[in-house]
Every structure is written in structure tokens, then in C-alpha cells.
C-alpha atoms as a PDB file:
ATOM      1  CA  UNK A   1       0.000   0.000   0.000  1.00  0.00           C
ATOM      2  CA  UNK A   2       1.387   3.478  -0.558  1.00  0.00           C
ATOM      3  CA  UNK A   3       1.650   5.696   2.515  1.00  0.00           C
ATOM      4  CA  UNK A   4       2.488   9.247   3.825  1.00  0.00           C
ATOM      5  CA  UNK A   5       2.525  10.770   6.726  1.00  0.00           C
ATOM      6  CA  UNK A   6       0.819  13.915   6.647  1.00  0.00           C
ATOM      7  CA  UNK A   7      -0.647  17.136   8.668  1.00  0.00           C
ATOM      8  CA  UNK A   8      -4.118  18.032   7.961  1.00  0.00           C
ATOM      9  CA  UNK A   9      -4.756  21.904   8.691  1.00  0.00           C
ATOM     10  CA  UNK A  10      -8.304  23.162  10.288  1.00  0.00           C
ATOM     11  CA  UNK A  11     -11.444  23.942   8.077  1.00  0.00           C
ATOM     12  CA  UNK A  12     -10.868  27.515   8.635  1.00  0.00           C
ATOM     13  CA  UNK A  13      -7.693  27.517   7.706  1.00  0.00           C
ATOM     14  CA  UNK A  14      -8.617  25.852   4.476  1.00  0.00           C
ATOM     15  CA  UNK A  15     -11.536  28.072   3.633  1.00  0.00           C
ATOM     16  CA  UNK A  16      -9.151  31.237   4.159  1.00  0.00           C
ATOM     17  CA  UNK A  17      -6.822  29.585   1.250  1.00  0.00           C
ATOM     18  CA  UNK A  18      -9.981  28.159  -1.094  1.00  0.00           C
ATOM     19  CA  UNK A  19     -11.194  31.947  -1.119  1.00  0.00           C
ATOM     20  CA  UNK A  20      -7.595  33.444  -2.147  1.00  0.00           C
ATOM     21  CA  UNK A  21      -7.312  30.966  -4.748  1.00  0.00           C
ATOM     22  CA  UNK A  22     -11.302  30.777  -6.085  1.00  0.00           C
ATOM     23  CA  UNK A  23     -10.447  33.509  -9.003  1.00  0.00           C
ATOM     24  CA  UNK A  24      -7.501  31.794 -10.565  1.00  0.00           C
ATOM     25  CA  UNK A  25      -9.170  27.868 -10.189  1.00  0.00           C
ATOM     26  CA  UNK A  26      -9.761  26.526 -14.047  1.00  0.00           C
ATOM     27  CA  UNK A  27      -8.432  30.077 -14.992  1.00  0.00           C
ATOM     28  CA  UNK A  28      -5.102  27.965 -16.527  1.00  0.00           C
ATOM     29  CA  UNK A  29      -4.989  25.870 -19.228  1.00  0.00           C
ATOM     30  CA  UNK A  30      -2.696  22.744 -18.227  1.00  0.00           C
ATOM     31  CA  UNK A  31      -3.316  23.158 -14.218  1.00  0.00           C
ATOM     32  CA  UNK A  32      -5.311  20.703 -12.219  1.00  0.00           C
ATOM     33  CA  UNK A  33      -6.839  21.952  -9.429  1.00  0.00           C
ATOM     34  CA  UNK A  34      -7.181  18.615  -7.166  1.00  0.00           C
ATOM     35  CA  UNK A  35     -10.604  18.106  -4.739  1.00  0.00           C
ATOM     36  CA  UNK A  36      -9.791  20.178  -1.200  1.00  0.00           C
ATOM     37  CA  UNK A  37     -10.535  17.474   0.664  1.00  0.00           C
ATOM     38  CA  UNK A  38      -7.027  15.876  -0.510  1.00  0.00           C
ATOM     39  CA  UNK A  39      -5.476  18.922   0.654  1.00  0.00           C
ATOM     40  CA  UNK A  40      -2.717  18.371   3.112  1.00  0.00           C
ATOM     41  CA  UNK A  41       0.975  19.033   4.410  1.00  0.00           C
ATOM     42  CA  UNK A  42       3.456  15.779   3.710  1.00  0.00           C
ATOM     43  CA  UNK A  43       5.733  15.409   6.400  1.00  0.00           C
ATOM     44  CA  UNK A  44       7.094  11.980   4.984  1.00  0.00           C
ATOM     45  CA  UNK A  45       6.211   9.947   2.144  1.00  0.00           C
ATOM     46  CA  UNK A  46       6.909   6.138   2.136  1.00  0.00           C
ATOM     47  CA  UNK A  47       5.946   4.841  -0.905  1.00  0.00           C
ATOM     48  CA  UNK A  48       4.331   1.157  -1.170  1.00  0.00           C
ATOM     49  CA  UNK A  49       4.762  -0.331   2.056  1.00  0.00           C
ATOM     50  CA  UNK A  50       4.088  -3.921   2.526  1.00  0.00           C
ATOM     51  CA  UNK A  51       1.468  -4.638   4.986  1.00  0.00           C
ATOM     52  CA  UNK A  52       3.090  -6.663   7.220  1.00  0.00           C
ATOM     53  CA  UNK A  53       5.003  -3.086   8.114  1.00  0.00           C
ATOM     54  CA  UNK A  54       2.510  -1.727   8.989  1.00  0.00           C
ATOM     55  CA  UNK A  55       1.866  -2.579  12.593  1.00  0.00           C
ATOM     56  CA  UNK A  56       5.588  -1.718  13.496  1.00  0.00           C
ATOM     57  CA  UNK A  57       5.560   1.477  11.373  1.00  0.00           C
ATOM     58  CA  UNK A  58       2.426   2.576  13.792  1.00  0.00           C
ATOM     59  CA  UNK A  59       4.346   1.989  16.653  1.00  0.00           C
ATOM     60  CA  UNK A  60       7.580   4.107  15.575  1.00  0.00           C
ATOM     61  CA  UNK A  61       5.947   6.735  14.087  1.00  0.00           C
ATOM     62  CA  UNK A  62       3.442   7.369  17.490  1.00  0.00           C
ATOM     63  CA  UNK A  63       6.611   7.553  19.382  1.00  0.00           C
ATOM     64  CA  UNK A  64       8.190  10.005  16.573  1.00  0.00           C
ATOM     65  CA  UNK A  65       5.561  12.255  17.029  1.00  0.00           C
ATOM     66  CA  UNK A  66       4.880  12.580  20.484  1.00  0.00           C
ATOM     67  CA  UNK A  67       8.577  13.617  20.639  1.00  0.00           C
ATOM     68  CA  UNK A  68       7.776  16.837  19.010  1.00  0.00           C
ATOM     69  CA  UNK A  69       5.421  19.573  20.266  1.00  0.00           C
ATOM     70  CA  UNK A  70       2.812  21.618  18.257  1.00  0.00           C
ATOM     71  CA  UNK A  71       3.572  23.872  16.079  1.00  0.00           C
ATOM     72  CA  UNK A  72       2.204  27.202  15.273  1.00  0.00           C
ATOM     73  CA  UNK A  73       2.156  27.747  11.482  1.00  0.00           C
ATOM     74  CA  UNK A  74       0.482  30.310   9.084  1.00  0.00           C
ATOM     75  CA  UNK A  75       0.145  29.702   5.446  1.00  0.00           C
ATOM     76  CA  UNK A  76       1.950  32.795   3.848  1.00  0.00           C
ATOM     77  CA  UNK A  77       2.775  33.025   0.102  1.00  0.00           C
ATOM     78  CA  UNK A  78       2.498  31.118  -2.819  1.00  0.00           C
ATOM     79  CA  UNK A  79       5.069  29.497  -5.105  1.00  0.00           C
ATOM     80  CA  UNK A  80       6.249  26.593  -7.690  1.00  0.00           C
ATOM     81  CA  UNK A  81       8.225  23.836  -7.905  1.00  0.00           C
ATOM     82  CA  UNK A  82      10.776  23.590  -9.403  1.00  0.00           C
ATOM     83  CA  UNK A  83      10.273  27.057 -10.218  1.00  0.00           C
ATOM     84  CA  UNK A  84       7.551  29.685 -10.600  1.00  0.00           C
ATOM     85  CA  UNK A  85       8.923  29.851 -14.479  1.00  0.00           C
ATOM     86  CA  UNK A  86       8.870  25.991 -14.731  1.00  0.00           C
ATOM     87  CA  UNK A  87       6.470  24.650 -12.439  1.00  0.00           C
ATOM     88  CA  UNK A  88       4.606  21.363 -12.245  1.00  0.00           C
ATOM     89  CA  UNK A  89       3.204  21.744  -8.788  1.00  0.00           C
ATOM     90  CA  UNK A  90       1.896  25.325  -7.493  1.00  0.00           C
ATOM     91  CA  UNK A  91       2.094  25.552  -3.783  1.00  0.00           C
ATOM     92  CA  UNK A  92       0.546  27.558  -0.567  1.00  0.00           C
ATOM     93  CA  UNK A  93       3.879  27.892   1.414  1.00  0.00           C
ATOM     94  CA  UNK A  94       3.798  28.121   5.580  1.00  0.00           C
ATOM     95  CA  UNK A  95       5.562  30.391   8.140  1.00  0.00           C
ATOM     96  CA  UNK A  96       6.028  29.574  11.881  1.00  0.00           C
ATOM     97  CA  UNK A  97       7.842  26.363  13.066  1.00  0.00           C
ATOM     98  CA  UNK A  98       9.453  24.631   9.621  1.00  0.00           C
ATOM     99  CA  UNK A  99       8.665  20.879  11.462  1.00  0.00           C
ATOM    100  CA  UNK A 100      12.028  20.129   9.911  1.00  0.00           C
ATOM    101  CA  UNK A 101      12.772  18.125  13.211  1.00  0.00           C
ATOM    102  CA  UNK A 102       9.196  16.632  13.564  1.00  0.00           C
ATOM    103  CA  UNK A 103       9.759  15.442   9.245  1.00  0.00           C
ATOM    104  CA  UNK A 104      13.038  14.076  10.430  1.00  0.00           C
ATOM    105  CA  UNK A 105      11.714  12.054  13.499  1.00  0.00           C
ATOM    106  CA  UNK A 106       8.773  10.491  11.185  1.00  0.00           C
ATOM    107  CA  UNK A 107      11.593   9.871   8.331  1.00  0.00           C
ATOM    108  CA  UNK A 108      14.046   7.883  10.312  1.00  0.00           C
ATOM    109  CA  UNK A 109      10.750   6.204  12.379  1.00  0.00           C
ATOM    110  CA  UNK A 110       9.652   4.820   9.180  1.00  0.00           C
ATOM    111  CA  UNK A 111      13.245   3.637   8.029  1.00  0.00           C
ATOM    112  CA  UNK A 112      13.559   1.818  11.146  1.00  0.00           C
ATOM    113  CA  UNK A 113      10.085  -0.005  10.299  1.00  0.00           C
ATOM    114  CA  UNK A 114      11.134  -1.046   6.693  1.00  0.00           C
ATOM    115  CA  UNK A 115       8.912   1.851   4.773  1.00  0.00           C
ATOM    116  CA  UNK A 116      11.116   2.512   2.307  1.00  0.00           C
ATOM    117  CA  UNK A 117      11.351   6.097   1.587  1.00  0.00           C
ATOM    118  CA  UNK A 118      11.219   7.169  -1.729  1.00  0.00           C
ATOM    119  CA  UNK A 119      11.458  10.956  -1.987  1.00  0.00           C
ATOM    120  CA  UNK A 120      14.655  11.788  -0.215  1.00  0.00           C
ATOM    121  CA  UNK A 121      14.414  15.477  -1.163  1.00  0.00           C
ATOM    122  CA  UNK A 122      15.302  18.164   1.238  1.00  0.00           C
ATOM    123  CA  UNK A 123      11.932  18.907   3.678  1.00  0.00           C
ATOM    124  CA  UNK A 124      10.016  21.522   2.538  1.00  0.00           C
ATOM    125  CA  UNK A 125       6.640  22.125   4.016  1.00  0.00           C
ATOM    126  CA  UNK A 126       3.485  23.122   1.732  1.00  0.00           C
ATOM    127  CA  UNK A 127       0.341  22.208   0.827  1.00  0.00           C
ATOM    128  CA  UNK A 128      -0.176  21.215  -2.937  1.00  0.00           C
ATOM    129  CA  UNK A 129      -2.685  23.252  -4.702  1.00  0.00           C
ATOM    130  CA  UNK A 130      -2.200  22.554  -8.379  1.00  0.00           C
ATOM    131  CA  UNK A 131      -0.454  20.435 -10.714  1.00  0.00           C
ATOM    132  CA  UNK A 132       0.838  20.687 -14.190  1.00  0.00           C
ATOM    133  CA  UNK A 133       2.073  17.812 -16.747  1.00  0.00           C
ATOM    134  CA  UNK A 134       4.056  19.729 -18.682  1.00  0.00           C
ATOM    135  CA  UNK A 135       6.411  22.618 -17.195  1.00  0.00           C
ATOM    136  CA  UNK A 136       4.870  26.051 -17.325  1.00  0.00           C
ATOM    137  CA  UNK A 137       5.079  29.931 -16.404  1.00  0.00           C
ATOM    138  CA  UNK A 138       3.353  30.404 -12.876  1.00  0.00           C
ATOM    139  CA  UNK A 139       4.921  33.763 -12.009  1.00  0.00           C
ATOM    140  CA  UNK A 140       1.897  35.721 -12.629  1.00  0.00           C
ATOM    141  CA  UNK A 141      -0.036  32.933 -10.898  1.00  0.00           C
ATOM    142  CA  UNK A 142       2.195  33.184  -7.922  1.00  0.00           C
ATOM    143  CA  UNK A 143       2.469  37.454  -8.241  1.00  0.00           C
ATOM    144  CA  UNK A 144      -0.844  37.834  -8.008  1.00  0.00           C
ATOM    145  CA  UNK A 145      -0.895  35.689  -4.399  1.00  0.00           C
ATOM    146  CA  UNK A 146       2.083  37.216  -3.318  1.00  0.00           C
ATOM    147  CA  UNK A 147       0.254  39.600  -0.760  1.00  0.00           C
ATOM    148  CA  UNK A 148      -2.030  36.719   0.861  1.00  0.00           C
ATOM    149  CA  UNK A 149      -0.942  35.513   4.689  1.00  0.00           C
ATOM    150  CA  UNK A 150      -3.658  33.147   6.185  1.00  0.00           C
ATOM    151  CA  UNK A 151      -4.499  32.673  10.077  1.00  0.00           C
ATOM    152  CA  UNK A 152      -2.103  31.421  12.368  1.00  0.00           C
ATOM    153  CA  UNK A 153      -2.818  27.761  13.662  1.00  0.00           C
ATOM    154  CA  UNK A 154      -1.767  24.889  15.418  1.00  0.00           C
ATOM    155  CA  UNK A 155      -1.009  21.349  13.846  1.00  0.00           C
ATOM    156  CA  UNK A 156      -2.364  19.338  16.543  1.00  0.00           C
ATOM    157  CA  UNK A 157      -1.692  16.085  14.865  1.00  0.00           C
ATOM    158  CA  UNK A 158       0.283  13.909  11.905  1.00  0.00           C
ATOM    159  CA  UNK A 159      -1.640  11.134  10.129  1.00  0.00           C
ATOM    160  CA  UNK A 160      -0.690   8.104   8.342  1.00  0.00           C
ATOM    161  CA  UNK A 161      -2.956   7.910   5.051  1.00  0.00           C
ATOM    162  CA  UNK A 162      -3.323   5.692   2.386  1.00  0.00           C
ATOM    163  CA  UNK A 163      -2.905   6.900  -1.615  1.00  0.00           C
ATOM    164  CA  UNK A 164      -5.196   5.228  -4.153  1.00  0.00           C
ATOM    165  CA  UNK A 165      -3.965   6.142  -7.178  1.00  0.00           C
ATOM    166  CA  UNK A 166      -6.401   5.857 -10.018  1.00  0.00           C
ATOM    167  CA  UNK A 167      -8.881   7.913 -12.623  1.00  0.00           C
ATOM    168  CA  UNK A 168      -9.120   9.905  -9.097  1.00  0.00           C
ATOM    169  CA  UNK A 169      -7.018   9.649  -6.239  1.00  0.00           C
ATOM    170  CA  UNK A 170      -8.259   8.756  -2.948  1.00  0.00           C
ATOM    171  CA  UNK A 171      -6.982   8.978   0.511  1.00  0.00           C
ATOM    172  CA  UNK A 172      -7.895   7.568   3.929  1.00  0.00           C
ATOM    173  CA  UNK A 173      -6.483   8.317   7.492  1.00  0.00           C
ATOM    174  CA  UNK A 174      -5.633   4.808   8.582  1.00  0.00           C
ATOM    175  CA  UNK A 175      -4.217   6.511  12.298  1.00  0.00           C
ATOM    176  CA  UNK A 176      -3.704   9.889  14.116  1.00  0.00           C
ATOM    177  CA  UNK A 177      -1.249  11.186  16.374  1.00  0.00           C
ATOM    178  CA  UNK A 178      -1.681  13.944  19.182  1.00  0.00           C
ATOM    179  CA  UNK A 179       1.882  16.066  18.819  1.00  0.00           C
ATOM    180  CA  UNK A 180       3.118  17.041  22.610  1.00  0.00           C
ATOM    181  CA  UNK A 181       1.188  20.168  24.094  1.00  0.00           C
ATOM    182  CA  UNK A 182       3.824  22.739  24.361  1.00  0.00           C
ATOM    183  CA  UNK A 183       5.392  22.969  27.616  1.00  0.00           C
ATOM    184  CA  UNK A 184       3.825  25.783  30.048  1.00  0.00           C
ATOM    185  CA  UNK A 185       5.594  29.119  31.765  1.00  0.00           C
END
């Protein structure tokens, strides 16, 4: 089964970046706008995991992410990989906490449960908002966003979820991890 480890931010939150992006959605040609209930922030991404991992790979990654405490994070700018002039995926980026360390933890807790890792790329949190097949020009895409900076909120919680790739892709929440309430003054 194919698995990632994801944060999932509040409705509100959501609804604050649905309304900045509502005037540019089927606005251009080549960029798929996925469903918003896919909408989500990968921390790690396993790949196709046998199943028999899976009750160990529960296990590590509970204890990776009580380890880490909540963050506070605020979506804040827009951009493109690889680039706003030749992008495939346009992105809602996030200020606050990077959850570099928290990515790391859930990384090495799912090496150590034989989920092999396939996207060894540098950590760098966002939440997917369009996709391209073919490079193309996003700057005005991403200038015209440039001024937007959402709500600040907590991520209370990381979930392992299930991909099902097909004519649509489908995801379910298979468990859910409280992160550590942040220590008190």
C-alpha cells in the first residue's frame, strides 16, 4: 500500500486559502486543481509499504511524534516547484515552526520499520494546490498571491494515510497522532 505521513490543517484555515485561490481555479490551461478534501501538508512519504510493516511502522511513528510539540504555522505566500517559471506543482507555502525536526523524526521512524522512503528530497513544508504535466510559467499565478498571509494555527496532529492512485485519487487516514502540548511558563 502506498503511505504518507501527513498534517491536515483546520477547516478555517482551508476556507481562508480556497477563497484566495477561487479567481484563478480553471483560470489555466494545463493546471489541475485537485478536490480540497485531498489537501494536506506531507511530512514523509513512504511509498508502497508492505502490509506486514505496517503494525511496526504505527508503533515508531506514534513515538516520533509525540517527541515533538505543536507547532504554530500560518500559510503565507504562494510558489512553484521547481520554479515559478517551470512549475509542475503550485504551492501555498507556511511560516512559523518549519517541522524540519518533527519530518526528520517520522523519516528515520519509518526507516527503522522497513517503509522505504522514496522521496529523499530536502523537507520543505506546503500544501499542494495545483499540478501541471508539462512545465509552465506560474509567475503571474504566484504574483498575483504574493500579498495573501492566512491565520495562524496549530497542527495538533500527523496522520498516516493511504494513496489510491487511479482515474481519481483517494486517501484515507488509517491513524492519528496527538503532537506534545507545548510545555507551560
Amino acid at each position: 500500500m502506498r503511505l504518507f505521513a501527513a498534517v491536515v490543517p483546520p477547516d478555517e484555515v482551508l476556507d481562508e486559502l480556497e477563497h484566495a485561490i477561487a479567481p484563478h481555479v480553471g483560470q489555466v490551461p494545463g493546471l489541475r486543481w485537485p478536490d480540497r478534501a485531498t489537501w494536506h501538508i506531507t511530512v514523509a512519504f513512504f511509498g508502497e509499504v508492505p502490509e506486514r510493516v505496517l503494525p511496526d511502522l504505527r508503533v515508531r511513528l506514534a513515538r516520533a511524534v509525540h517527541r515533538h510539540t505543536v507547532p504554530t504555522l500560518a500559510f503565507t505566500g504562494f510558489g512553484a516547484f521547481s520554479s515559478a517559471s517551470r512549475a509542475r506543482v503550485f504551492w501555498a507555502g507556511l511560516s512559523g515552526d518549519p517541522m524540519t525536526r518533527l519530518a526528520d523524526s517520522v523519516r528515520a521512524g519509518g526507516r527503522r520499520a522497513g517503509a522505504v522512503q522514496t522521496d529523499e528530497k530536502r523537507f520543505h513544508p506546503h500544501l499542494t494546490l495545483a499540478r501541471a504535466r508539462a512545465e509552465m510559467d506560474l509567475r503571474p499565478l504566484v504574483a498575483s498571491l504574493s500579498g495573501f498571509t492566512g491565520s495562524t494555527w496549530r497542527a495538533e496532529s500527523v496522520r498516516l494515510v493511504k494513496s489510491e492512485q487511479g482515474a481519481q485519487v483517494r486517501y484515507e487516514s488509517l491513524d492519528e497522532w496527538a503532537l506534545a502540548s507545548p510545555a507551560r511558563d
